[in-house]
N, C-alpha and C. Protein backbone atom coordinates (compact mmCIF):
# COMPACT_ATOMS: atom_id res chain seq x y z
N UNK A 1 36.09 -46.85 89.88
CA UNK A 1 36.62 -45.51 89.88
C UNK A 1 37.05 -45.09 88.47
N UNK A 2 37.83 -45.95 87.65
CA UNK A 2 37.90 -45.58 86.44
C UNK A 2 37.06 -45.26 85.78
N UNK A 3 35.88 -46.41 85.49
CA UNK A 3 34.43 -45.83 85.05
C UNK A 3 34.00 -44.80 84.89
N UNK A 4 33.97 -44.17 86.31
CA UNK A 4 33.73 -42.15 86.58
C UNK A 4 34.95 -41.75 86.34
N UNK A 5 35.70 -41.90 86.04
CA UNK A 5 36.72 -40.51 85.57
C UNK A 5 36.48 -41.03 84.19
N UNK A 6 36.19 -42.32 83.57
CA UNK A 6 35.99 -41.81 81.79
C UNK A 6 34.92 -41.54 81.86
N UNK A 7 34.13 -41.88 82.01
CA UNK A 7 32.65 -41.18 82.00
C UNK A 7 33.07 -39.67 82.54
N UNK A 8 33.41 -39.07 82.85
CA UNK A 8 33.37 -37.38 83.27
C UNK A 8 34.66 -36.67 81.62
N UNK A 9 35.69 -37.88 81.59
CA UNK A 9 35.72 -37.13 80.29
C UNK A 9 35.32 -37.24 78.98
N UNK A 10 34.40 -38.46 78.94
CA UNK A 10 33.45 -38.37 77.76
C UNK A 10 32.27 -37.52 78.23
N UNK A 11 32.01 -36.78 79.07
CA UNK A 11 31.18 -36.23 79.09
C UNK A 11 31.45 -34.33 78.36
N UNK A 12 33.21 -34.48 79.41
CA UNK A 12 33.27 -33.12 79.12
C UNK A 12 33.38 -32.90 77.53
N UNK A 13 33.97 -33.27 76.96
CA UNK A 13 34.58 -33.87 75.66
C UNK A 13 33.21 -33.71 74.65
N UNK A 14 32.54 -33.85 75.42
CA UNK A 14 30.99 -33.86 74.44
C UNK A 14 30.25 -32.64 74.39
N UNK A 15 30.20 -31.89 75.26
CA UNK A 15 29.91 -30.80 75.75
C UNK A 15 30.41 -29.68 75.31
N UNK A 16 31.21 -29.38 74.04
CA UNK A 16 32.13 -28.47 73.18
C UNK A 16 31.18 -27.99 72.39
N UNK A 17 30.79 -27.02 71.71
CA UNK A 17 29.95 -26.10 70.58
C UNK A 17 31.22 -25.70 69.62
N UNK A 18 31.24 -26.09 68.40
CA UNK A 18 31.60 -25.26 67.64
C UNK A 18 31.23 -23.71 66.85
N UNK A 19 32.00 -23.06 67.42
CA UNK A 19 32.05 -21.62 67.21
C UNK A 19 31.21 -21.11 65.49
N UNK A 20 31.72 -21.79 64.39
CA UNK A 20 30.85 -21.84 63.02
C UNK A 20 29.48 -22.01 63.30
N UNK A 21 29.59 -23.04 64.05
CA UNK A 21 27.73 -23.91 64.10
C UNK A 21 27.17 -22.81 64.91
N UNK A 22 27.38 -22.52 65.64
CA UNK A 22 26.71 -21.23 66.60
C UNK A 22 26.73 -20.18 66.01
N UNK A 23 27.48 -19.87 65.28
CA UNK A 23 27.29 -18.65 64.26
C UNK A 23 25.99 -18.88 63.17
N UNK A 24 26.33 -20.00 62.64
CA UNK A 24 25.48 -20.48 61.40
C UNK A 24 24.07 -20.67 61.72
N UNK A 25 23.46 -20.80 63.38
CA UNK A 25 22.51 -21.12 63.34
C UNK A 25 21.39 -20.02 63.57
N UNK A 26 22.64 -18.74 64.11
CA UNK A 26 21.89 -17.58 64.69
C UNK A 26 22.30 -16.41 63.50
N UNK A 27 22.69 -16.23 62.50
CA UNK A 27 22.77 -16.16 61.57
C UNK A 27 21.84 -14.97 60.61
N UNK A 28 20.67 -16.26 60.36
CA UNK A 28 19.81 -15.78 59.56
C UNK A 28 18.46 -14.99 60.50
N UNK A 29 18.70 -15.33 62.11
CA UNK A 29 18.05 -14.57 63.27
C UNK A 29 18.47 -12.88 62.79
N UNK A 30 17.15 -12.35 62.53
CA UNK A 30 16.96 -10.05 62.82
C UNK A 30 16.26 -10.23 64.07
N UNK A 31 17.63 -10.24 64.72
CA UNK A 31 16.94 -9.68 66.16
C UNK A 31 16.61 -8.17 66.19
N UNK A 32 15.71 -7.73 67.21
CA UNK A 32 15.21 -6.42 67.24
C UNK A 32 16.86 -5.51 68.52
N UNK A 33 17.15 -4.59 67.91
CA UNK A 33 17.86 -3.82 69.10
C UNK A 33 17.39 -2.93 70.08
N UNK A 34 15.94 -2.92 69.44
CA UNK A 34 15.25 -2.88 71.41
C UNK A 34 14.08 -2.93 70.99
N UNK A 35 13.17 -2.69 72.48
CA UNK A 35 11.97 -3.64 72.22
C UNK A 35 11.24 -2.45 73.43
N UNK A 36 9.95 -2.13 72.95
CA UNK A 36 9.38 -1.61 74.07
C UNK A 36 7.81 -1.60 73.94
N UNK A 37 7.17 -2.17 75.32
CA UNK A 37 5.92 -2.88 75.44
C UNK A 37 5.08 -1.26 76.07
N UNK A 38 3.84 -1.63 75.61
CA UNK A 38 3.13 -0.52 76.51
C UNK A 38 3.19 0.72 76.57
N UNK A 39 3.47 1.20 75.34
CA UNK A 39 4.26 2.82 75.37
C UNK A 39 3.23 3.76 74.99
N UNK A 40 3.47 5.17 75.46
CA UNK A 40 2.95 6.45 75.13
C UNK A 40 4.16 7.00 74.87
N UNK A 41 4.47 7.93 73.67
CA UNK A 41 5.47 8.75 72.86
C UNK A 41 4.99 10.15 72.69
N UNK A 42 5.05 11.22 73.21
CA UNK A 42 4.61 12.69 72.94
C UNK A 42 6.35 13.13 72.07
N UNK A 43 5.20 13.71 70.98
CA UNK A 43 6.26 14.51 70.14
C UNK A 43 5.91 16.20 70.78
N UNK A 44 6.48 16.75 70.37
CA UNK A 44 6.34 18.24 70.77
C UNK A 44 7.44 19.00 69.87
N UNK A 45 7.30 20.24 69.69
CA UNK A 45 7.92 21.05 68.92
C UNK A 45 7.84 22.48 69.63
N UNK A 46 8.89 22.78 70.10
CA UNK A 46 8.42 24.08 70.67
C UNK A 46 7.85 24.30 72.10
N UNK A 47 7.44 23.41 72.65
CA UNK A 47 7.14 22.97 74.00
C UNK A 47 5.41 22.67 73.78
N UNK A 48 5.52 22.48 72.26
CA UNK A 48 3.73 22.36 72.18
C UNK A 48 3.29 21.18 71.52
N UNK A 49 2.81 20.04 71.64
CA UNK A 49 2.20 18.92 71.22
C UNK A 49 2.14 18.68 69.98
N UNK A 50 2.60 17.92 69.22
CA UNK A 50 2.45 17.91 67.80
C UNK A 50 1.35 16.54 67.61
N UNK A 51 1.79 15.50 68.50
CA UNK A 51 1.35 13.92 67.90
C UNK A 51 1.56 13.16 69.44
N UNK A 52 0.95 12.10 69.63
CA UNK A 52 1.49 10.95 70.22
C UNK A 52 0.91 9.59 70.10
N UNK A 53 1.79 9.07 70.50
CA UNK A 53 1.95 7.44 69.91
C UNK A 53 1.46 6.96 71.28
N UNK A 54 0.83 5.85 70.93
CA UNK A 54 0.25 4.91 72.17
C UNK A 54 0.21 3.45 71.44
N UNK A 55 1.26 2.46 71.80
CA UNK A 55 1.52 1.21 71.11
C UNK A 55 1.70 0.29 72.18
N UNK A 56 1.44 -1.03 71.67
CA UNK A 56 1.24 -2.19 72.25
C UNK A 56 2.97 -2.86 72.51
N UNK A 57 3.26 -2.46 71.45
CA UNK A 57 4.48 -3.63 71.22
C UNK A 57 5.46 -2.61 70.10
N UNK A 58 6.88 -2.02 70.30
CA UNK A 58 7.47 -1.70 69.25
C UNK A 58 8.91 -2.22 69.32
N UNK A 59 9.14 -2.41 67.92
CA UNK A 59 10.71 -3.34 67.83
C UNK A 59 11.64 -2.11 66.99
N UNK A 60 12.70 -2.07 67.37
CA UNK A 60 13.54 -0.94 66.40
C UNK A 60 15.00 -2.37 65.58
N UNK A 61 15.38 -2.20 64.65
CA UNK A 61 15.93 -2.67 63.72
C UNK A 61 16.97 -1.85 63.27
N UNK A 62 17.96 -2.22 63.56
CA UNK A 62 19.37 -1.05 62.65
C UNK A 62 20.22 -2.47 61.77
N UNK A 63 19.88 -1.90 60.36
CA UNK A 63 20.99 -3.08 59.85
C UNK A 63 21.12 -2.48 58.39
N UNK A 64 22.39 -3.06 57.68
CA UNK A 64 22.98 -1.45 56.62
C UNK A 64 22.54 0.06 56.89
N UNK A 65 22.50 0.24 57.90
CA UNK A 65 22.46 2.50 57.93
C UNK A 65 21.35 2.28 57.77
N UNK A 66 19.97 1.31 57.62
CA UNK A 66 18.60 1.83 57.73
C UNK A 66 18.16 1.09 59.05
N UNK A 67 17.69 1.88 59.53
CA UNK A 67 16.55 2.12 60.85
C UNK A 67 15.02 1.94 60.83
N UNK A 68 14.56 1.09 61.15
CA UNK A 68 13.25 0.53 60.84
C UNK A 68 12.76 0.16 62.35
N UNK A 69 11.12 0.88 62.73
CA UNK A 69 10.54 0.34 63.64
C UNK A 69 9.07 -0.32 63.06
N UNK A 70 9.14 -1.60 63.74
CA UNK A 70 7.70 -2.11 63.59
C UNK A 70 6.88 -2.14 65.18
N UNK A 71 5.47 -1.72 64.72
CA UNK A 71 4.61 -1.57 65.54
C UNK A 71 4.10 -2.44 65.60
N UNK A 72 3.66 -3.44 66.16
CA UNK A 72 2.91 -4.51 66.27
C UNK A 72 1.49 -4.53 67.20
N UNK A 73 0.75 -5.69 67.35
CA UNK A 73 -0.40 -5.65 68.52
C UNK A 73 -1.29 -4.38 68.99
N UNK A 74 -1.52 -3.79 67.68
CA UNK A 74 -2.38 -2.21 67.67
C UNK A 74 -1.50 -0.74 68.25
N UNK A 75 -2.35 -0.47 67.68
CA UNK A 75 -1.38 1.08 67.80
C UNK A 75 -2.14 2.51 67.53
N UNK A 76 -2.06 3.79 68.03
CA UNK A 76 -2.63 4.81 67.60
C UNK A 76 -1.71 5.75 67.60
N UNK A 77 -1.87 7.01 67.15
CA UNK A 77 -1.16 8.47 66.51
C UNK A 77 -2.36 9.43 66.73
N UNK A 78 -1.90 10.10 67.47
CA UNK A 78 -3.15 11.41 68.02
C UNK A 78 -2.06 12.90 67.76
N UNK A 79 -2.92 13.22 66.46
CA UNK A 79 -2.64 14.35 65.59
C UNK A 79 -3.23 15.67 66.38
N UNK A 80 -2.06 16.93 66.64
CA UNK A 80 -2.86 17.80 67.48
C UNK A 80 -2.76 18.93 66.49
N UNK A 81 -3.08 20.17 66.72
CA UNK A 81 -3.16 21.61 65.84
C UNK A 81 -1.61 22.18 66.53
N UNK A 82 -1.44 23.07 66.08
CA UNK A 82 -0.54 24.22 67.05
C UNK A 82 -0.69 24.81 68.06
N UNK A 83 -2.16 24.46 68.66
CA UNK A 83 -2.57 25.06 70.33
C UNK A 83 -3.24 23.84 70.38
N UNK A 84 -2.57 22.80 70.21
CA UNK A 84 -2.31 21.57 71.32
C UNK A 84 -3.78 21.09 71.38
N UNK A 85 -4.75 21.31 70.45
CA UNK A 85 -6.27 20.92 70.04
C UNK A 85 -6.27 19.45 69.25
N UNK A 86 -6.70 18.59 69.38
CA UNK A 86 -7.14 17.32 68.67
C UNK A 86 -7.47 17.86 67.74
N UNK A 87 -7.13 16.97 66.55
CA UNK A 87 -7.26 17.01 65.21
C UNK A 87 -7.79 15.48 64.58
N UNK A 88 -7.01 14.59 64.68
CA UNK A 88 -7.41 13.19 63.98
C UNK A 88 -6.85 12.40 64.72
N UNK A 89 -6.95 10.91 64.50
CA UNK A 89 -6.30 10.11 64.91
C UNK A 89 -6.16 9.09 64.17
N UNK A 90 -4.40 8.05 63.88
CA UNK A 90 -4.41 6.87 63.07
C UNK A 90 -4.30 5.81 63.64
N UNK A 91 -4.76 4.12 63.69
CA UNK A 91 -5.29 3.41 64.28
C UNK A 91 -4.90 2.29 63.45
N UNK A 92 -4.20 1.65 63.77
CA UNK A 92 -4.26 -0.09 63.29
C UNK A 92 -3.39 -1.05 64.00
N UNK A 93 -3.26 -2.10 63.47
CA UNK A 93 -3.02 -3.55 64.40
C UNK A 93 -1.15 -3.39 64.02
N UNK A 94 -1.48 -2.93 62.94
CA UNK A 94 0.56 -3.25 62.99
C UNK A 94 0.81 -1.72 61.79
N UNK A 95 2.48 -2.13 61.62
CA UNK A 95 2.71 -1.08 60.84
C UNK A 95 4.42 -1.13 61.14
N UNK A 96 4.68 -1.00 59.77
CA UNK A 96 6.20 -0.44 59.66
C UNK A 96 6.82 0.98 59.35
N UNK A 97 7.78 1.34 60.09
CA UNK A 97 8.10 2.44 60.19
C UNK A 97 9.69 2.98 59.71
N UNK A 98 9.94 3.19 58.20
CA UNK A 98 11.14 3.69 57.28
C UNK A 98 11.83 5.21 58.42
N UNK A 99 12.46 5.02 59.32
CA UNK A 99 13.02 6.02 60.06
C UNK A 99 13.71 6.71 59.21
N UNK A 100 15.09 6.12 58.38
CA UNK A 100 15.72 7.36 57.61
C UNK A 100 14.40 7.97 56.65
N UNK A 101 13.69 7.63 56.23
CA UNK A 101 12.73 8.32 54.97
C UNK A 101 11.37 9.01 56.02
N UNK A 102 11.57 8.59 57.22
CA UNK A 102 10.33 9.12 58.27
C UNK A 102 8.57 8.57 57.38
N UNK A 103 8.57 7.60 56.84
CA UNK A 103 7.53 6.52 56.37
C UNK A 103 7.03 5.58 56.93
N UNK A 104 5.78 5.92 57.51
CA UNK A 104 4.70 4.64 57.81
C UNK A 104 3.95 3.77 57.24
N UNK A 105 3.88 2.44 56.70
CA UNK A 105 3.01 1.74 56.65
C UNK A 105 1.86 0.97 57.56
N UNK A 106 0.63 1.67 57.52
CA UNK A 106 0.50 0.57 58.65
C UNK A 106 -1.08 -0.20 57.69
N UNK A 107 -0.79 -0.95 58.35
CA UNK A 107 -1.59 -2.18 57.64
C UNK A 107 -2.34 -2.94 58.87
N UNK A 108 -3.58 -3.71 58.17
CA UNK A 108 -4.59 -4.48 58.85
C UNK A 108 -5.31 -3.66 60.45
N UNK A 109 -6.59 -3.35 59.42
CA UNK A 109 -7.18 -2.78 60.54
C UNK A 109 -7.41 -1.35 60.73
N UNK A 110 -7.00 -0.44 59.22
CA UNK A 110 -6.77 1.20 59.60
C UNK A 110 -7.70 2.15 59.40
N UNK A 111 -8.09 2.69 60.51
CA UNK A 111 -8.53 3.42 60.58
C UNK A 111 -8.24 5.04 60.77
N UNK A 112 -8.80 5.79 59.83
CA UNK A 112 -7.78 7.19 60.17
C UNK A 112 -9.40 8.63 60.08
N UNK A 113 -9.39 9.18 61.52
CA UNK A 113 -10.84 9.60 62.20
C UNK A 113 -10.18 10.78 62.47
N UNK A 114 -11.29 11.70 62.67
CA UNK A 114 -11.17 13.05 62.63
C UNK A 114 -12.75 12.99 63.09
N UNK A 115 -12.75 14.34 63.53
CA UNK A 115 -14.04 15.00 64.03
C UNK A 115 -15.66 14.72 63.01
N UNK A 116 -15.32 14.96 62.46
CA UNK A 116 -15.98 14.68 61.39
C UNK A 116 -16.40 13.70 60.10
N UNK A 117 -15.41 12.55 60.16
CA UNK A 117 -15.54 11.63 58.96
C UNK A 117 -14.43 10.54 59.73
N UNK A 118 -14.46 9.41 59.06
CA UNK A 118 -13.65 8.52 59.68
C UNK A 118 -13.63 7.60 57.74
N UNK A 119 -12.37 7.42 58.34
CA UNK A 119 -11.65 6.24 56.66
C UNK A 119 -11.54 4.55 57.30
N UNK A 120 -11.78 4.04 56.76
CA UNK A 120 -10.88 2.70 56.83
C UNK A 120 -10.57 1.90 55.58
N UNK A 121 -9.71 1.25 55.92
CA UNK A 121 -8.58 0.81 55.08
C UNK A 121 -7.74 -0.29 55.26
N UNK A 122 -7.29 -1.53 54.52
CA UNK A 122 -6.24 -2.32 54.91
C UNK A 122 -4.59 -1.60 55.07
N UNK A 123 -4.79 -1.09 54.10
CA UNK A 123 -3.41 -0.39 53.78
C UNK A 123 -3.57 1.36 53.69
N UNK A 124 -2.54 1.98 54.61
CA UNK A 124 -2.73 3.38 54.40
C UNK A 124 -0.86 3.64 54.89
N UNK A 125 -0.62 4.69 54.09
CA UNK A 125 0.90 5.18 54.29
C UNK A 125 0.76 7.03 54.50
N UNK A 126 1.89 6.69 55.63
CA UNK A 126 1.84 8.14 56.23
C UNK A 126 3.08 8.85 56.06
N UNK A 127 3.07 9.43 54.66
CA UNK A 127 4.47 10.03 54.47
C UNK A 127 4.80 11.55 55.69
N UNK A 128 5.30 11.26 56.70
CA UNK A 128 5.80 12.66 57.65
C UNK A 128 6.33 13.64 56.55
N UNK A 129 7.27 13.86 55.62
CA UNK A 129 8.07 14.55 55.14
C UNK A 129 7.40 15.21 54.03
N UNK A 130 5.93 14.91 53.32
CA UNK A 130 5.24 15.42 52.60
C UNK A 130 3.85 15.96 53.12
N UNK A 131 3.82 15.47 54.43
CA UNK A 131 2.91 15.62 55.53
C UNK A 131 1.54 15.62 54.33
N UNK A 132 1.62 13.98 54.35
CA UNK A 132 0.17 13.37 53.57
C UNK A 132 0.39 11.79 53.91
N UNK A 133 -1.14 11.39 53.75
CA UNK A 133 -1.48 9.76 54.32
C UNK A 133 -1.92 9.48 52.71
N UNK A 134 -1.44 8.29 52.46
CA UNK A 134 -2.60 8.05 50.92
C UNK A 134 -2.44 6.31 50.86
N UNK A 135 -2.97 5.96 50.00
CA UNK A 135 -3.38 4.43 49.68
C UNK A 135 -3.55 4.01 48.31
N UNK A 136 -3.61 3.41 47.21
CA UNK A 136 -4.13 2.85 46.17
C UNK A 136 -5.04 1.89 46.86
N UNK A 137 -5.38 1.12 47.68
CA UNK A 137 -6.42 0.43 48.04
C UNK A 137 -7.69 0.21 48.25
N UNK A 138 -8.84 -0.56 48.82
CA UNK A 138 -9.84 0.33 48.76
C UNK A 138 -10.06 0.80 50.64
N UNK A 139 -10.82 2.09 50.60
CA UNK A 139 -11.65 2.45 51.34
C UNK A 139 -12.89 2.60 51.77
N UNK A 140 -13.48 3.12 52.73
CA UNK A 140 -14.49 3.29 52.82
C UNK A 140 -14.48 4.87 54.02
N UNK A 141 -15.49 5.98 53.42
CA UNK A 141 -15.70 7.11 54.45
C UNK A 141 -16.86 7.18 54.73
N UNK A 142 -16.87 7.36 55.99
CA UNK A 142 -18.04 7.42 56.53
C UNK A 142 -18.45 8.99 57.04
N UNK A 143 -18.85 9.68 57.18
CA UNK A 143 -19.25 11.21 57.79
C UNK A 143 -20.54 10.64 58.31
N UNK A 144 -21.14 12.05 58.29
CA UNK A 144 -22.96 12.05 59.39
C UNK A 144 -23.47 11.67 58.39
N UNK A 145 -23.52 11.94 57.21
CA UNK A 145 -24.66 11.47 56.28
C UNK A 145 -24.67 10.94 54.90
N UNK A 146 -23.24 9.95 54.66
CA UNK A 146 -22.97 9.00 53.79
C UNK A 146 -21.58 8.47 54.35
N UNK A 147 -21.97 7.62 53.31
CA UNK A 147 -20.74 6.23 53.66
C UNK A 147 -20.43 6.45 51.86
N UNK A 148 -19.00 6.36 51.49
CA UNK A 148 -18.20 6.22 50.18
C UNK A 148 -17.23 5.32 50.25
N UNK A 149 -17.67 5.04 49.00
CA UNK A 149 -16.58 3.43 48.62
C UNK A 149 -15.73 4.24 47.76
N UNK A 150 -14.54 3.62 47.90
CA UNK A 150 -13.78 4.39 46.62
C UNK A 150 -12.21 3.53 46.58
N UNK A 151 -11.80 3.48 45.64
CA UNK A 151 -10.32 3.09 45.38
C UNK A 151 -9.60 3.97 45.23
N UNK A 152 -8.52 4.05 46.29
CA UNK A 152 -7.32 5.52 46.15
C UNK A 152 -8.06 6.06 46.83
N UNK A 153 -7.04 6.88 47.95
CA UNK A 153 -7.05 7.96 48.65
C UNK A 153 -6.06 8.77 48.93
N UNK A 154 -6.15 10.42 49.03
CA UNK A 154 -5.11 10.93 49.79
C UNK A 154 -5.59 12.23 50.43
N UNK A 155 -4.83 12.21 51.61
CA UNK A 155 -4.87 13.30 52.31
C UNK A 155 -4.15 14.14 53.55
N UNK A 156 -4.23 15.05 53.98
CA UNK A 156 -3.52 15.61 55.00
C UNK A 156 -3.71 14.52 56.32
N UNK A 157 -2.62 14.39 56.94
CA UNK A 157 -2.73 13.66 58.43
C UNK A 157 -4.32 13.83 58.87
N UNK A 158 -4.98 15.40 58.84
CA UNK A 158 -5.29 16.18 59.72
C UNK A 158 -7.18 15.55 59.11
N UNK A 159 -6.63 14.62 57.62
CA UNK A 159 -8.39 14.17 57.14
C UNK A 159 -9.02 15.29 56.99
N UNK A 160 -9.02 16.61 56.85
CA UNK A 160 -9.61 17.86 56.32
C UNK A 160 -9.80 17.72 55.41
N UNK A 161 -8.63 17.84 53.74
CA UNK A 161 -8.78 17.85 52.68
C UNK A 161 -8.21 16.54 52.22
N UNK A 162 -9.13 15.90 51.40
CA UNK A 162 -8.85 14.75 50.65
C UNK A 162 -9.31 14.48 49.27
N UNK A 163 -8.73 13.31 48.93
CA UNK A 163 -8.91 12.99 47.88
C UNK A 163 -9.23 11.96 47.39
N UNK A 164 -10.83 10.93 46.40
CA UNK A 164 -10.71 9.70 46.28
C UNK A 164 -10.44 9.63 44.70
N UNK A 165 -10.09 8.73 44.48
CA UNK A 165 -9.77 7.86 43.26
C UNK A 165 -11.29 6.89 43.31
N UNK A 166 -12.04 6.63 41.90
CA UNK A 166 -12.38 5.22 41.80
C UNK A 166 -13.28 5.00 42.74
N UNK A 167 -14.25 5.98 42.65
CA UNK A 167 -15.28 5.96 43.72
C UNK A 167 -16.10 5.09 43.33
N UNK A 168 -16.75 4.09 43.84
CA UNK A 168 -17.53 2.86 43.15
C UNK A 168 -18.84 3.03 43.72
N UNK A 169 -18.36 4.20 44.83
CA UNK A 169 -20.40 4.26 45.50
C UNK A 169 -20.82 5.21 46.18
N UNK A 170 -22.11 5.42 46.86
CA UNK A 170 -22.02 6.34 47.62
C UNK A 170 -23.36 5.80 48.51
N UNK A 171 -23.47 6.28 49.56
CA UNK A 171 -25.09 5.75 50.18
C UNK A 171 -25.08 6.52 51.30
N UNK A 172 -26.23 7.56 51.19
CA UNK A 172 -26.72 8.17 51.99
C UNK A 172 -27.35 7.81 53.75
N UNK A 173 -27.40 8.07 54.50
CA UNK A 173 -27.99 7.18 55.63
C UNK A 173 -27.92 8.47 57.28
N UNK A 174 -28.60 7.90 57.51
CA UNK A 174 -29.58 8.72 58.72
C UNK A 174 -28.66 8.71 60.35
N UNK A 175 -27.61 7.85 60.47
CA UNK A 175 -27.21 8.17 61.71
C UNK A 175 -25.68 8.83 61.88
N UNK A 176 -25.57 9.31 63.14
CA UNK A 176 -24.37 10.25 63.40
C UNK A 176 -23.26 9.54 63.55
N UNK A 177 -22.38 10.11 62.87
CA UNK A 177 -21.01 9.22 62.93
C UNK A 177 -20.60 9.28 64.64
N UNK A 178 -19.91 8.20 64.92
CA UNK A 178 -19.70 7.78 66.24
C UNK A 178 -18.45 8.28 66.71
């Protein structure tokens, strides 16, 4: 009988966490302050469609007064007109998102398509507040009847008017953009 009662208080006795060590270990852990799988996001202005988001995976981040969402596991942005008409769309595997500065990075995988021409890109940034997408990186555009290589780009969300830097090519070719 003695046996089990020291054995139960070397057990309890062992079984203590120090409060430091549990601090210290979770610590250097950025947990996300929320988390949301599977989402569609309609912006609207006015009761009329501006954009929406369709993402795999998004994490939001609050730490010193900045607000940061990362997009993870692909993602798109469907750009509309003012009568709620498709315009473009932006496309990639991940991407970070500067909430106080309203700044996108999104990276690996980007593609940014419009009716007419389609970009891709490792790296493309979508400043909201200057309402322009641009890159120093390279690209490639494709339309109906060439494909362009070029380093540097910029342009409206909307891929209408743009701009390349460092065009290294150009090649003409016979089929309809998809």
């Amino acid at each position: 009988m003695r046996s089990i009662v020291f054995f139960i208080i070397i057990l309890f006795n062992a079984c203590k966490n120090d409060p430091l060590l549990v601090k210290e270990l979770f610590s250097d852990l950025e947990l996300p302050i929320e988390l949301i799988e599977k989402s569609r996001l309609i912006h609207t202005e006015n009761g009329i469609i501006q954009l929406e988001i369709n993402a795999n995976k998004i994490e939001r981040f609050n730490k010193d007064n900045t607000s940061k969402l990362i997009f993870s596991e692909g993602f798109e942005v469907i750009f509309y007109d003012n009568d709620a008409n498709y315009l473009s769309n932006l496309s990639a595997k991940d991407a970070v998102v500067d909430e106080n500065n309203n700044i996108m990075e999104a990276t690996n995988s980007v593609v940014l398509k419009n009716k007419n021409r389609m970009l891709e890109t490792e790296y493309l940034i979508w400043d909201e507040a200057k309402d322009l997408v641009y890159t120093e990186q390279q690209v490639i555009i494709t339309t109906e009847k060439e494909v362009i290589y070029a380093e540097g780009f910029s342009s409206d969300p909307d891929f209408k008017d743009y701009t390349l830097k460092k065009i290294s090519g150009k090649m003409f070719v016979n089929t309809v953009l998809k």
